[in-house]
PDB file of N, CA and C in Angstrom:
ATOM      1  N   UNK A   1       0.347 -15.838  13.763  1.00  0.00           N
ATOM      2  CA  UNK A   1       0.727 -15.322  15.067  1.00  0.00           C
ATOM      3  C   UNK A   1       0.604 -13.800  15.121  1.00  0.00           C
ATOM      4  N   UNK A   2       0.644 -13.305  16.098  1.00  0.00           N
ATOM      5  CA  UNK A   2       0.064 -12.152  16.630  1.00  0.00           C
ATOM      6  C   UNK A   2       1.736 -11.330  15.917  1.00  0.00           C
ATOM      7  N   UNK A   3       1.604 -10.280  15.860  1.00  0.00           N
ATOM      8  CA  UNK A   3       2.713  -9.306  15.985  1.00  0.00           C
ATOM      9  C   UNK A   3       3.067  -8.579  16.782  1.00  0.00           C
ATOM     10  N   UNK A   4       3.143  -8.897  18.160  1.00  0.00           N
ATOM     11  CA  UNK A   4       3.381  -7.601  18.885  1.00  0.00           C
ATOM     12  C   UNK A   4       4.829  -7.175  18.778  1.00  0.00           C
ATOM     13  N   UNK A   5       5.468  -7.265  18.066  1.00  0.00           N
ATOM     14  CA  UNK A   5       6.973  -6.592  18.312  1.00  0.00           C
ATOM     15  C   UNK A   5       6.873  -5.508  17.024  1.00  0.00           C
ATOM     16  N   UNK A   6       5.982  -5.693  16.445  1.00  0.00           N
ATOM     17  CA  UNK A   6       5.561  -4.701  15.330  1.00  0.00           C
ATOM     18  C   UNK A   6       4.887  -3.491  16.036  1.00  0.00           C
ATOM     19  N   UNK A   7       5.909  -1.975  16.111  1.00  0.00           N
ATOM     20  CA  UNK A   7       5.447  -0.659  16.729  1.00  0.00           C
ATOM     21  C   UNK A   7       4.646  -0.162  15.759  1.00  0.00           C
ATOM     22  N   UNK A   8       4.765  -0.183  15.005  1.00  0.00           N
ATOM     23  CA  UNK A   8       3.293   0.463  13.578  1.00  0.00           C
ATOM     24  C   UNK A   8       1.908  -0.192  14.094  1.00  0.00           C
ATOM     25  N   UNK A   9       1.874  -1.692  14.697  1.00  0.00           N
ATOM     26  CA  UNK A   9       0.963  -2.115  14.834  1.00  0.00           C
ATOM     27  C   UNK A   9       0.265  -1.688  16.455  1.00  0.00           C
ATOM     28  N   UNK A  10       1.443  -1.501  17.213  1.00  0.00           N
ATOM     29  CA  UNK A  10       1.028  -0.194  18.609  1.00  0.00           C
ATOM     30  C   UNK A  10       0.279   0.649  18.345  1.00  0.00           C
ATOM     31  N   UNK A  11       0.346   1.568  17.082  1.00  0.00           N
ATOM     32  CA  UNK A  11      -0.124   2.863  17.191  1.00  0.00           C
ATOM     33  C   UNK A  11      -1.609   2.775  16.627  1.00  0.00           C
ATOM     34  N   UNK A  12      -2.358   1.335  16.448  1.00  0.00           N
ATOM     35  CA  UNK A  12      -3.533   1.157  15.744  1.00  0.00           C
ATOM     36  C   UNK A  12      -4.710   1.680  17.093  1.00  0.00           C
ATOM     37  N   UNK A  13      -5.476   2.517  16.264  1.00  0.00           N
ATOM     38  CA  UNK A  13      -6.611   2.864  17.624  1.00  0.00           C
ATOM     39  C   UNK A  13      -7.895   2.583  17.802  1.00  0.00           C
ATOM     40  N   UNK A  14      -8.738   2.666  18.650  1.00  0.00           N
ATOM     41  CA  UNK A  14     -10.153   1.856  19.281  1.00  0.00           C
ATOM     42  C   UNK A  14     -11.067   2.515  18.274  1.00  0.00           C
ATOM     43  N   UNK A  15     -11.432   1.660  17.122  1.00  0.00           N
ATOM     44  CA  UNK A  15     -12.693   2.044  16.428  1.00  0.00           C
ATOM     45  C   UNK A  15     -13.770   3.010  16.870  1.00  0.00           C
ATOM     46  N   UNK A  16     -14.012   2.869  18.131  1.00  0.00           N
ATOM     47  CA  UNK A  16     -15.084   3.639  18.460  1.00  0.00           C
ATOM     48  C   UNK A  16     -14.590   4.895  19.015  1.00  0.00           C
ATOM     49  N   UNK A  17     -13.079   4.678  19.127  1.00  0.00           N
ATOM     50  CA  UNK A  17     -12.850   6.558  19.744  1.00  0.00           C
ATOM     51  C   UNK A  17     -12.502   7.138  18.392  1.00  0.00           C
ATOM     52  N   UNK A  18     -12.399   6.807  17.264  1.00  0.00           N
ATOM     53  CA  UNK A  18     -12.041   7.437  15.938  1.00  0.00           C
ATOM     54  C   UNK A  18     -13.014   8.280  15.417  1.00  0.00           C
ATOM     55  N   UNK A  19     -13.698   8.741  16.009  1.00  0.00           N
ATOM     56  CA  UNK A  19     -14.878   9.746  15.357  1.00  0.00           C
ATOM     57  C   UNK A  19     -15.404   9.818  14.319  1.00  0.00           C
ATOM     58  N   UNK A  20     -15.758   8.362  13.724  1.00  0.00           N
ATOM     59  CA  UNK A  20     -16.248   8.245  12.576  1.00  0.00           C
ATOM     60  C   UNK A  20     -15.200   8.272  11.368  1.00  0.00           C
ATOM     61  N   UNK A  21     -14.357   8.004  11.473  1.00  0.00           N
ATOM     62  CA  UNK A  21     -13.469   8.333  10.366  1.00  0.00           C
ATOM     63  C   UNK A  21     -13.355   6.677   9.761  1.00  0.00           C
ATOM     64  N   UNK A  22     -13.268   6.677   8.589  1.00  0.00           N
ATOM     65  CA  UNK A  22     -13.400   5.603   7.842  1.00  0.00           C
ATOM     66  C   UNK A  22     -12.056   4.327   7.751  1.00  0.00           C
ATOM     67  N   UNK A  23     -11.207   5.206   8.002  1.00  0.00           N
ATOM     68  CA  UNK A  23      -9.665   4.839   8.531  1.00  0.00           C
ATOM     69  C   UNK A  23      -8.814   5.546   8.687  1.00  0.00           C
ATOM     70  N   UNK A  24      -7.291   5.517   9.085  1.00  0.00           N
ATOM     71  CA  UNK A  24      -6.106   6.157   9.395  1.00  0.00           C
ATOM     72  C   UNK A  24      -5.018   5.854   8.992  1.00  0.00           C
ATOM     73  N   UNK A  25      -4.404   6.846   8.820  1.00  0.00           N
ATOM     74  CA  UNK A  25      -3.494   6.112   7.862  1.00  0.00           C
ATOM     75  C   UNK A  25      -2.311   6.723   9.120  1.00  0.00           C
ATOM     76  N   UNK A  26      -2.021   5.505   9.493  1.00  0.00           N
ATOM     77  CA  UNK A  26      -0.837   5.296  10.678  1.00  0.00           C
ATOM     78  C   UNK A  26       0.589   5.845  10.896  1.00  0.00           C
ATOM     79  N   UNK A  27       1.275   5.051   9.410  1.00  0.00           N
ATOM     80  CA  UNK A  27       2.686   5.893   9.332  1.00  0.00           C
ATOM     81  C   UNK A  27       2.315   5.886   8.004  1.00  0.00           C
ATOM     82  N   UNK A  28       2.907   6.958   7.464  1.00  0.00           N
ATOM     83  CA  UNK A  28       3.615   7.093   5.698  1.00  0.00           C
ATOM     84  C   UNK A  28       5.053   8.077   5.860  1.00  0.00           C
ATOM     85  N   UNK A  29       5.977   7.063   4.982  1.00  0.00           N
ATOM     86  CA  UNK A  29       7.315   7.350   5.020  1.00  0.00           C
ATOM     87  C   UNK A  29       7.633   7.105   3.353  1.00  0.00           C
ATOM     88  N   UNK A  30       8.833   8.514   3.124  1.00  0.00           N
ATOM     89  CA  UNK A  30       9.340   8.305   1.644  1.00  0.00           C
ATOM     90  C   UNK A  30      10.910   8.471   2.318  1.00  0.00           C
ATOM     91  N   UNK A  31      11.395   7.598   0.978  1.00  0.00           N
ATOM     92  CA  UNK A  31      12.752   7.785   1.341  1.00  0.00           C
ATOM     93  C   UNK A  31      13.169   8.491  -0.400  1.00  0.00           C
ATOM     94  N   UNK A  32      13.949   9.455  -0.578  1.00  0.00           N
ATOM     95  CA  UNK A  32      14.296   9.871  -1.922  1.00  0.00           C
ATOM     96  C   UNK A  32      15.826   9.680  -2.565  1.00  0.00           C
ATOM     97  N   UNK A  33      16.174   9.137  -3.226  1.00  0.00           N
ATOM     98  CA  UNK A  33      17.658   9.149  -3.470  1.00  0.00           C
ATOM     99  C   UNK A  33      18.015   9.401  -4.949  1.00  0.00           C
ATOM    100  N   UNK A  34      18.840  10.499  -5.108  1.00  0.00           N
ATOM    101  CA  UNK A  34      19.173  10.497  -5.984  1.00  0.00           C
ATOM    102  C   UNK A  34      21.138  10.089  -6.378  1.00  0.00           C
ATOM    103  N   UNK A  35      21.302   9.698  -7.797  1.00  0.00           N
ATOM    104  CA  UNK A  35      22.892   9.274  -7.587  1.00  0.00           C
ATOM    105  C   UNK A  35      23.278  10.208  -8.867  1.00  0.00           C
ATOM    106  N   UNK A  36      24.393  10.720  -8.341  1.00  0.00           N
ATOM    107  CA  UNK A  36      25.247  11.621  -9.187  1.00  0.00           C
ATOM    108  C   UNK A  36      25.117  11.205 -11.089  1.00  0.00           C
ATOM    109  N   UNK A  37      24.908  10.242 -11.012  1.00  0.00           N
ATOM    110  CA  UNK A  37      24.746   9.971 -12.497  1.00  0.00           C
ATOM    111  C   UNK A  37      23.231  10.762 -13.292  1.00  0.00           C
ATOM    112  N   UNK A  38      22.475  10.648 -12.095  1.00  0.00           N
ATOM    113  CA  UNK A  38      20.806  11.105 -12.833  1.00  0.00           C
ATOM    114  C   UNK A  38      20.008  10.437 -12.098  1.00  0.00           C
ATOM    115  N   UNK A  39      20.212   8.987 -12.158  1.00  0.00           N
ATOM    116  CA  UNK A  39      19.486   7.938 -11.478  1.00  0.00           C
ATOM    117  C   UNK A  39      18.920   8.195 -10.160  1.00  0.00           C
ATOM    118  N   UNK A  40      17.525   8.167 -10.075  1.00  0.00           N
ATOM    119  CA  UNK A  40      16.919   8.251  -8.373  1.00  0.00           C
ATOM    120  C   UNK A  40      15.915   6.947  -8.128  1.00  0.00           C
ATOM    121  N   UNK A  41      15.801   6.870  -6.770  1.00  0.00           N
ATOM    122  CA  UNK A  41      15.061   6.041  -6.269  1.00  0.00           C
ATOM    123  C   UNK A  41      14.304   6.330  -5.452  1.00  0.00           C
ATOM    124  N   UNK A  42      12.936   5.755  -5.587  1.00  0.00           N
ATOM    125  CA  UNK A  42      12.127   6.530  -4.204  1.00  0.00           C
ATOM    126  C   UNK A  42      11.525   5.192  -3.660  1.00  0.00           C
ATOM    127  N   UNK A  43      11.681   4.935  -2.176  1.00  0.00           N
ATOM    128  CA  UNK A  43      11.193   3.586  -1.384  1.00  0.00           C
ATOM    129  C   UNK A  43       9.650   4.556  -0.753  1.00  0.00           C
ATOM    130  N   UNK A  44       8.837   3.657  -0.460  1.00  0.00           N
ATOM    131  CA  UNK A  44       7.787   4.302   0.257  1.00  0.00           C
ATOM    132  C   UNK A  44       6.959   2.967   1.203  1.00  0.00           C
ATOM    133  N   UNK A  45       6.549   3.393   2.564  1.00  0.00           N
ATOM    134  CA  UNK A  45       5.966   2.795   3.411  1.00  0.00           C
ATOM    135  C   UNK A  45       4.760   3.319   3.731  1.00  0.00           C
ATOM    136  N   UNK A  46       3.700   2.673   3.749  1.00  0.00           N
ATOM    137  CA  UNK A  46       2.101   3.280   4.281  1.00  0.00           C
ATOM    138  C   UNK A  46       1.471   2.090   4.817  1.00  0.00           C
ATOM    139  N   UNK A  47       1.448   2.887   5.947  1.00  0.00           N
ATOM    140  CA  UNK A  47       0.303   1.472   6.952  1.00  0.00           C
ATOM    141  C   UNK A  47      -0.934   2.067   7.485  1.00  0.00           C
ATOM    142  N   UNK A  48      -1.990   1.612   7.016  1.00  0.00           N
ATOM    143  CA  UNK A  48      -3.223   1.792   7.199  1.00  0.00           C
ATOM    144  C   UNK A  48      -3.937   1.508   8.061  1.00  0.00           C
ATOM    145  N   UNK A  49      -5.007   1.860   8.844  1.00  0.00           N
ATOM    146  CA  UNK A  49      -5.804   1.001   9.932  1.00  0.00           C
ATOM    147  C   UNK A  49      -7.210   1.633   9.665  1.00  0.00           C
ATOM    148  N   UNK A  50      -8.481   0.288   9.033  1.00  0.00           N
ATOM    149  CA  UNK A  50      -9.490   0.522   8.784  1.00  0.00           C
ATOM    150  C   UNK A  50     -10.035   0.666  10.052  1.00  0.00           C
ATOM    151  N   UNK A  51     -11.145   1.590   9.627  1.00  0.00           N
ATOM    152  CA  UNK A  51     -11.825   1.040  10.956  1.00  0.00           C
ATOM    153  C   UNK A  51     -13.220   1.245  11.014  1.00  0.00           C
ATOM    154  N   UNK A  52     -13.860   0.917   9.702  1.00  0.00           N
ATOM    155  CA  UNK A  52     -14.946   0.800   9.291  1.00  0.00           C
ATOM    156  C   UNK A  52     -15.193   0.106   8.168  1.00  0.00           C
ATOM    157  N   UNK A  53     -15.702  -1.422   8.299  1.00  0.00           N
ATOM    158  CA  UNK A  53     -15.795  -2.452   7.356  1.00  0.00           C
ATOM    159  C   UNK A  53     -16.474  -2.167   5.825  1.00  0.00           C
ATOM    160  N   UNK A  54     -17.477  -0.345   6.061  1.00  0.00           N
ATOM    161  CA  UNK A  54     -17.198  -0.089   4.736  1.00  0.00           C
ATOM    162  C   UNK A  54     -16.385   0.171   3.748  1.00  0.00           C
ATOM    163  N   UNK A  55     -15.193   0.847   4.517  1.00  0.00           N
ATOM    164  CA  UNK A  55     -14.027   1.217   3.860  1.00  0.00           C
ATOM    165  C   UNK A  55     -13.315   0.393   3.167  1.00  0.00           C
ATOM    166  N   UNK A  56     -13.388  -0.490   3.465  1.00  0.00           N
ATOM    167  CA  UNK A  56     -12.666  -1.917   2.901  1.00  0.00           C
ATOM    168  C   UNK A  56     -12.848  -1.880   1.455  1.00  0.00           C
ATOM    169  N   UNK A  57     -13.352  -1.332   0.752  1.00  0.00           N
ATOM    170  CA  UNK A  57     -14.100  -2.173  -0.415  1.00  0.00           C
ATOM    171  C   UNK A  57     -13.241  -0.800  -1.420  1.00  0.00           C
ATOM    172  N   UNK A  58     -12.902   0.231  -1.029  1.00  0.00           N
ATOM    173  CA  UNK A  58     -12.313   1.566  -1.170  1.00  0.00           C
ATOM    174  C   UNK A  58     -10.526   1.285  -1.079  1.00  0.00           C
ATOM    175  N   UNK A  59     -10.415   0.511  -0.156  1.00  0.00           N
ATOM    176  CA  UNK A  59      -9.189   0.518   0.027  1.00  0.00           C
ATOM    177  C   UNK A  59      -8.046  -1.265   0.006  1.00  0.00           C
ATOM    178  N   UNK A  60      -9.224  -2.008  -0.899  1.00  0.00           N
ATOM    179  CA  UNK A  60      -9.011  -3.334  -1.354  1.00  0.00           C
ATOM    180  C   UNK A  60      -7.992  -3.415  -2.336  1.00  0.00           C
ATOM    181  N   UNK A  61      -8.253  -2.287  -3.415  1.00  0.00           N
ATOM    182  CA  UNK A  61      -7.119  -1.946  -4.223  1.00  0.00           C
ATOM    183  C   UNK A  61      -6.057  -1.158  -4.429  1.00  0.00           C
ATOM    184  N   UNK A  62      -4.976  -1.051  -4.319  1.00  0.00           N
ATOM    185  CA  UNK A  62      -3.886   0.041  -4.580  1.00  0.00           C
ATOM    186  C   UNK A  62      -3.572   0.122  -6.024  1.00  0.00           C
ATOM    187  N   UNK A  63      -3.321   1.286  -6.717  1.00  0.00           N
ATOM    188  CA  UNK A  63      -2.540   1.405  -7.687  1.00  0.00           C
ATOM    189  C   UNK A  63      -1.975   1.965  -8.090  1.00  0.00           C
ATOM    190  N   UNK A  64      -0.629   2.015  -8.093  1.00  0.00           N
ATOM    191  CA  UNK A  64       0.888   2.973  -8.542  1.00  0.00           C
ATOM    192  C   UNK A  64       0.746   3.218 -10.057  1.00  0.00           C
ATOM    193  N   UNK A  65       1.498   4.426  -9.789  1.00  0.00           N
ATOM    194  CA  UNK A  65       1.567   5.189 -11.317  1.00  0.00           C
ATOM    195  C   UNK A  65       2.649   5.220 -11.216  1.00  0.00           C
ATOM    196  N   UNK A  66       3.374   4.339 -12.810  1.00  0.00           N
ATOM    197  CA  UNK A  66       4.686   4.889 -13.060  1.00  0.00           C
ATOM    198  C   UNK A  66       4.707   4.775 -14.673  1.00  0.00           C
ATOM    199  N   UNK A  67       6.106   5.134 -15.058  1.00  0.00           N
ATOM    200  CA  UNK A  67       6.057   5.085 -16.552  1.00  0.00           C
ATOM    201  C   UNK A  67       6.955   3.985 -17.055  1.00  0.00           C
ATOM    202  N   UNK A  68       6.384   3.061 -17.228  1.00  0.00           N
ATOM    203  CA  UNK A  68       7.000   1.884 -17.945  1.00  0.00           C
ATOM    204  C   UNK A  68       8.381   1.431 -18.794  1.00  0.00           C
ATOM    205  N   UNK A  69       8.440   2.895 -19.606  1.00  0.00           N
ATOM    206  CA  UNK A  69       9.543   3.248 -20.299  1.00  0.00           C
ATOM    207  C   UNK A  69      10.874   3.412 -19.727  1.00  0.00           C
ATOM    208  N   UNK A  70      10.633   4.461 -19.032  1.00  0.00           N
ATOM    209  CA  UNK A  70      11.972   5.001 -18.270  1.00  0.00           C
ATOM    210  C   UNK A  70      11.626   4.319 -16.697  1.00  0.00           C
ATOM    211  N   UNK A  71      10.985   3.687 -15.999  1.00  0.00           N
ATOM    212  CA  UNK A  71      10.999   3.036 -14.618  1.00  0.00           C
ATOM    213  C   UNK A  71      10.343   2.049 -14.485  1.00  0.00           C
ATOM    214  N   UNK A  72      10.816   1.716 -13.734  1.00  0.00           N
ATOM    215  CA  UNK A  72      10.595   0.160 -13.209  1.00  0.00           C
ATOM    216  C   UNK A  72       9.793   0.372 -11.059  1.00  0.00           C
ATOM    217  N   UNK A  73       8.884  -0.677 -11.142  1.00  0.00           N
ATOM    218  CA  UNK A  73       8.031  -0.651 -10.321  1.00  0.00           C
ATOM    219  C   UNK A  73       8.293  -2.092  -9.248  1.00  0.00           C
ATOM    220  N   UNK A  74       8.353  -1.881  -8.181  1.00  0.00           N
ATOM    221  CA  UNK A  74       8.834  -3.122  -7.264  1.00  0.00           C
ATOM    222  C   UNK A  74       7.702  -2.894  -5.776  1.00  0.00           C
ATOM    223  N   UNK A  75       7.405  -4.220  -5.717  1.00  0.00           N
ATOM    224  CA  UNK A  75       6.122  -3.845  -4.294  1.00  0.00           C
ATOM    225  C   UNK A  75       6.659  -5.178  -3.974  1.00  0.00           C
ATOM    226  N   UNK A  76       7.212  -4.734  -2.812  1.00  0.00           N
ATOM    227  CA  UNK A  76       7.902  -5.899  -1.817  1.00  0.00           C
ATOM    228  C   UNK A  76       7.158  -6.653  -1.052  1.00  0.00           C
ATOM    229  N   UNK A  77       6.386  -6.306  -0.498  1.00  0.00           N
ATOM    230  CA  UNK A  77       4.915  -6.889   0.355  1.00  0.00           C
ATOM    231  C   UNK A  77       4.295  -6.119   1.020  1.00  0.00           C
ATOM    232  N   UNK A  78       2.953  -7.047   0.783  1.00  0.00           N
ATOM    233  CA  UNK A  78       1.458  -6.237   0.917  1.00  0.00           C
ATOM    234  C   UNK A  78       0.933  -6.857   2.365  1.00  0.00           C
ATOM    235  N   UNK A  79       0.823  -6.579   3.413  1.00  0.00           N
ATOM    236  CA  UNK A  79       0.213  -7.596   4.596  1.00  0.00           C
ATOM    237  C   UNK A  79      -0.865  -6.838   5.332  1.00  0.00           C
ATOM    238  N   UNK A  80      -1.895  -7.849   5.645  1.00  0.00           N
ATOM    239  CA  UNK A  80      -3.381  -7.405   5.905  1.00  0.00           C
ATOM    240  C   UNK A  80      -3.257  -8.038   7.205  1.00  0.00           C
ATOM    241  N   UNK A  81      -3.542  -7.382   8.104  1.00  0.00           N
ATOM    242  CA  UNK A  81      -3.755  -7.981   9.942  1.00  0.00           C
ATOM    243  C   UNK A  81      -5.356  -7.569  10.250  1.00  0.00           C
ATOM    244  N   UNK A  82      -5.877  -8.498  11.321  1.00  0.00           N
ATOM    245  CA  UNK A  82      -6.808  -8.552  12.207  1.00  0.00           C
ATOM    246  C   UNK A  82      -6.742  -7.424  13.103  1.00  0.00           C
ATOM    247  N   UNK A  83      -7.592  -6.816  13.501  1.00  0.00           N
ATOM    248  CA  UNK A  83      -7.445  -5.883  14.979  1.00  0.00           C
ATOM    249  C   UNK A  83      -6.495  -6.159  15.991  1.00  0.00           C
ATOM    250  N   UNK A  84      -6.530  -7.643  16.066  1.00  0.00           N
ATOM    251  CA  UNK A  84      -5.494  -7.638  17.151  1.00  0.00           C
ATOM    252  C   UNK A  84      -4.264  -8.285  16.742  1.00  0.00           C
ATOM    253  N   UNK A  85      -3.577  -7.705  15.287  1.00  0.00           N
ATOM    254  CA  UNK A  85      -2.616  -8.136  15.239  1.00  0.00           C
ATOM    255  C   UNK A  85      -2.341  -9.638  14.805  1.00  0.00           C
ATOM    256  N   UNK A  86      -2.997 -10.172  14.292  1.00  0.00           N
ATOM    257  CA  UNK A  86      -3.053 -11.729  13.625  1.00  0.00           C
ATOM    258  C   UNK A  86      -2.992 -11.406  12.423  1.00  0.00           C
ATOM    259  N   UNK A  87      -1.744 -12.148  11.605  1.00  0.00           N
ATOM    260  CA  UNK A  87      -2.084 -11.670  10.034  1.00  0.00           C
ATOM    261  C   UNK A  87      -3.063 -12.622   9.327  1.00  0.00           C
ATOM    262  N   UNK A  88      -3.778 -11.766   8.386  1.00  0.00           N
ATOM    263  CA  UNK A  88      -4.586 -12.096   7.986  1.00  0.00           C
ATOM    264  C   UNK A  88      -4.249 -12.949   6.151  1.00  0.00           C
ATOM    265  N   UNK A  89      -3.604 -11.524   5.973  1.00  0.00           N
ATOM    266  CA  UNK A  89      -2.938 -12.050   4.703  1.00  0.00           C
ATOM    267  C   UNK A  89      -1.467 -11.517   4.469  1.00  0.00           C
ATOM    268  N   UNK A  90      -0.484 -12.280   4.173  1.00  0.00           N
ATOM    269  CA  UNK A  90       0.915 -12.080   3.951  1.00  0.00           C
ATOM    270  C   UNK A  90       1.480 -11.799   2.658  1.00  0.00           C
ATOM    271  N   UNK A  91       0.574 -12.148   1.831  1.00  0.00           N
ATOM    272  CA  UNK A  91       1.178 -11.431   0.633  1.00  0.00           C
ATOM    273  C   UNK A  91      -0.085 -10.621  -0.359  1.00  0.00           C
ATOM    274  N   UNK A  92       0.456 -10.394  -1.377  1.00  0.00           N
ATOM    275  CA  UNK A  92      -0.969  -9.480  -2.772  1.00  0.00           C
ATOM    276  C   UNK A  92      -1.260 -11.011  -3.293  1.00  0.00           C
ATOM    277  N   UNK A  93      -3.001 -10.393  -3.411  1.00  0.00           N
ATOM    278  CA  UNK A  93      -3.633 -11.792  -3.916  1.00  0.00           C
ATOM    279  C   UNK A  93      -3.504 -11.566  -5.522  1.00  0.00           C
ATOM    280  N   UNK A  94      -3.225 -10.602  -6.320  1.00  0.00           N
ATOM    281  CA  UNK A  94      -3.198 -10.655  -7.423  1.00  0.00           C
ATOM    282  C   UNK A  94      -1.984  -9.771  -8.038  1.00  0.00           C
ATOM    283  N   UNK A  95      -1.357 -10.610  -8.716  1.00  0.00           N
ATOM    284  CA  UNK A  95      -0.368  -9.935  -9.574  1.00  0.00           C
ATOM    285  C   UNK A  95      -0.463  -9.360 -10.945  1.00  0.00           C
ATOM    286  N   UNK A  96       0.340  -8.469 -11.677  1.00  0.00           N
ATOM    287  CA  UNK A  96      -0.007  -7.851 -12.886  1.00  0.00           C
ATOM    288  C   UNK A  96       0.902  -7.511 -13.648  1.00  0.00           C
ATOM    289  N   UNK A  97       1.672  -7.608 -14.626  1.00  0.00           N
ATOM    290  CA  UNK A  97       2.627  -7.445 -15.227  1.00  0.00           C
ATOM    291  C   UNK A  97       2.155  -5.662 -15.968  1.00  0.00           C
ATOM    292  N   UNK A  98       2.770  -4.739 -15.676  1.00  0.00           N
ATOM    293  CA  UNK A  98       2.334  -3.744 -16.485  1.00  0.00           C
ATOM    294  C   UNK A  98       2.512  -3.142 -18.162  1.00  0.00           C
ATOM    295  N   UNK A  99       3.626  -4.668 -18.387  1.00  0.00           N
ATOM    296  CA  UNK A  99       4.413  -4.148 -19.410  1.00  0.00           C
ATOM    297  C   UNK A  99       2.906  -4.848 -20.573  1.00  0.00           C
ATOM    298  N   UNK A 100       2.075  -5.593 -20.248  1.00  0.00           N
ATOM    299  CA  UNK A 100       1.095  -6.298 -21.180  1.00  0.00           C
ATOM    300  C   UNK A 100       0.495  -5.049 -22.152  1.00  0.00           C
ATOM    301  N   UNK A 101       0.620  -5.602 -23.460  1.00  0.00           N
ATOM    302  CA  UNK A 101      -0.359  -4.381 -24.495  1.00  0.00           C
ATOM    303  C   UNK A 101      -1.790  -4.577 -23.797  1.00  0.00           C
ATOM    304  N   UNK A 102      -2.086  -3.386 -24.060  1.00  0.00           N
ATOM    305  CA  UNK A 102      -3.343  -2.895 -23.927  1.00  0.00           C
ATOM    306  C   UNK A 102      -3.974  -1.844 -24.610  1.00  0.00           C
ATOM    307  N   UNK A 103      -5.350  -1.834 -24.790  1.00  0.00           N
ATOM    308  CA  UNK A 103      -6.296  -1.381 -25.965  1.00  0.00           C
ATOM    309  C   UNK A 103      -6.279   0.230 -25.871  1.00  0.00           C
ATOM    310  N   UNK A 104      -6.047   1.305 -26.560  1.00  0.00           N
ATOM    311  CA  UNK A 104      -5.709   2.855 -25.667  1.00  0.00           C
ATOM    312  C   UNK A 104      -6.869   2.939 -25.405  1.00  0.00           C
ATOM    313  N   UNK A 105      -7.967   2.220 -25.221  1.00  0.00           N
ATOM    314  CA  UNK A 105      -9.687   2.965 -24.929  1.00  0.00           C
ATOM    315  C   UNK A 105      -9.571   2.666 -23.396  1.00  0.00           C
ATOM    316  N   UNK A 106      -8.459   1.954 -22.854  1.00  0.00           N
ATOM    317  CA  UNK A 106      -8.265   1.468 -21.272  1.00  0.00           C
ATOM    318  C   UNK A 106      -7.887   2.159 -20.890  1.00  0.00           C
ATOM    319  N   UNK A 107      -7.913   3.335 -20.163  1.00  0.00           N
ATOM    320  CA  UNK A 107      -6.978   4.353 -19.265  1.00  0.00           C
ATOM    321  C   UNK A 107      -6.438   3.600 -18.275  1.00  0.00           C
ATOM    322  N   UNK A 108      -6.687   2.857 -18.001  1.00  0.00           N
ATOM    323  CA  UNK A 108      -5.929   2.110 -16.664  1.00  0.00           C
ATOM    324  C   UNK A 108      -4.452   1.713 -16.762  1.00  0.00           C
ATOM    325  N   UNK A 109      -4.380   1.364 -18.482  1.00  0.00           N
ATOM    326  CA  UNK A 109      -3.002   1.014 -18.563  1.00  0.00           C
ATOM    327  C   UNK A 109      -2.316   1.679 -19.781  1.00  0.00           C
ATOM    328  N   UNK A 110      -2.497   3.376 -19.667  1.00  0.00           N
ATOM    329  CA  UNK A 110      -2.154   3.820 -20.480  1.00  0.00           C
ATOM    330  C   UNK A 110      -0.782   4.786 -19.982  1.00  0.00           C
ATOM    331  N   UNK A 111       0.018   5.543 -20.158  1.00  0.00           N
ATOM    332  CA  UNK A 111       1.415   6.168 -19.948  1.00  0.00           C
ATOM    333  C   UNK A 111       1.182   7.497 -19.613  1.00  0.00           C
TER     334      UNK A 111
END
């Protein structure tokens, strides 16, 4: 079903008035908290709107940097919509445990 009660999904704009731009990145929001003990938390929101089917292939993957040791990593959901608001996909098609050994010649999963 469509989303229209979703205002992030209001602010998506007409491909062809975007002046060539490959996409937009709609809202991005941090929230920062820190607690008297030391302990902080940071929440973050980013909603994207392609708008050039090359871009896709650029922006298929996300990947967070954190440090394994001292933090812990949480991605609540990932959702992919149609132009007009039809979801497309509701959750991440692939999951990854970061804590897995890996070879140090991998930078991908190194600290």
């Amino acid at each position: 079903p469509a989303l229209a009660s979703d205002s992030v999904v209001r602010l998506a704009v007409d491909p062809s008035r975007a002046g060539g731009v490959p996409y937009l990145t709609l809202l991005e929001e941090g929230h920062y908290r820190v607690e008297v003990d030391g302990r902080s938390r940071y929440e973050m929101r980013q909603v994207t709107q392609v708008l050039d089917p090359n871009a896709v292939r650029a922006l298929a993957e996300r990947a967070f940097g954190y440090d394994g040791g001292r933090q812990a990593l949480t991605v609540r959901w990932a959702r992919v919509l149609r132009p007009d608001g039809t979801v497309l996909s509701d959750r991440v098609a692939q999951e990854q445990d970061g804590a897995v050994p890996a070879a140090m010649n991998s930078p991908i999963y190194t600290n």
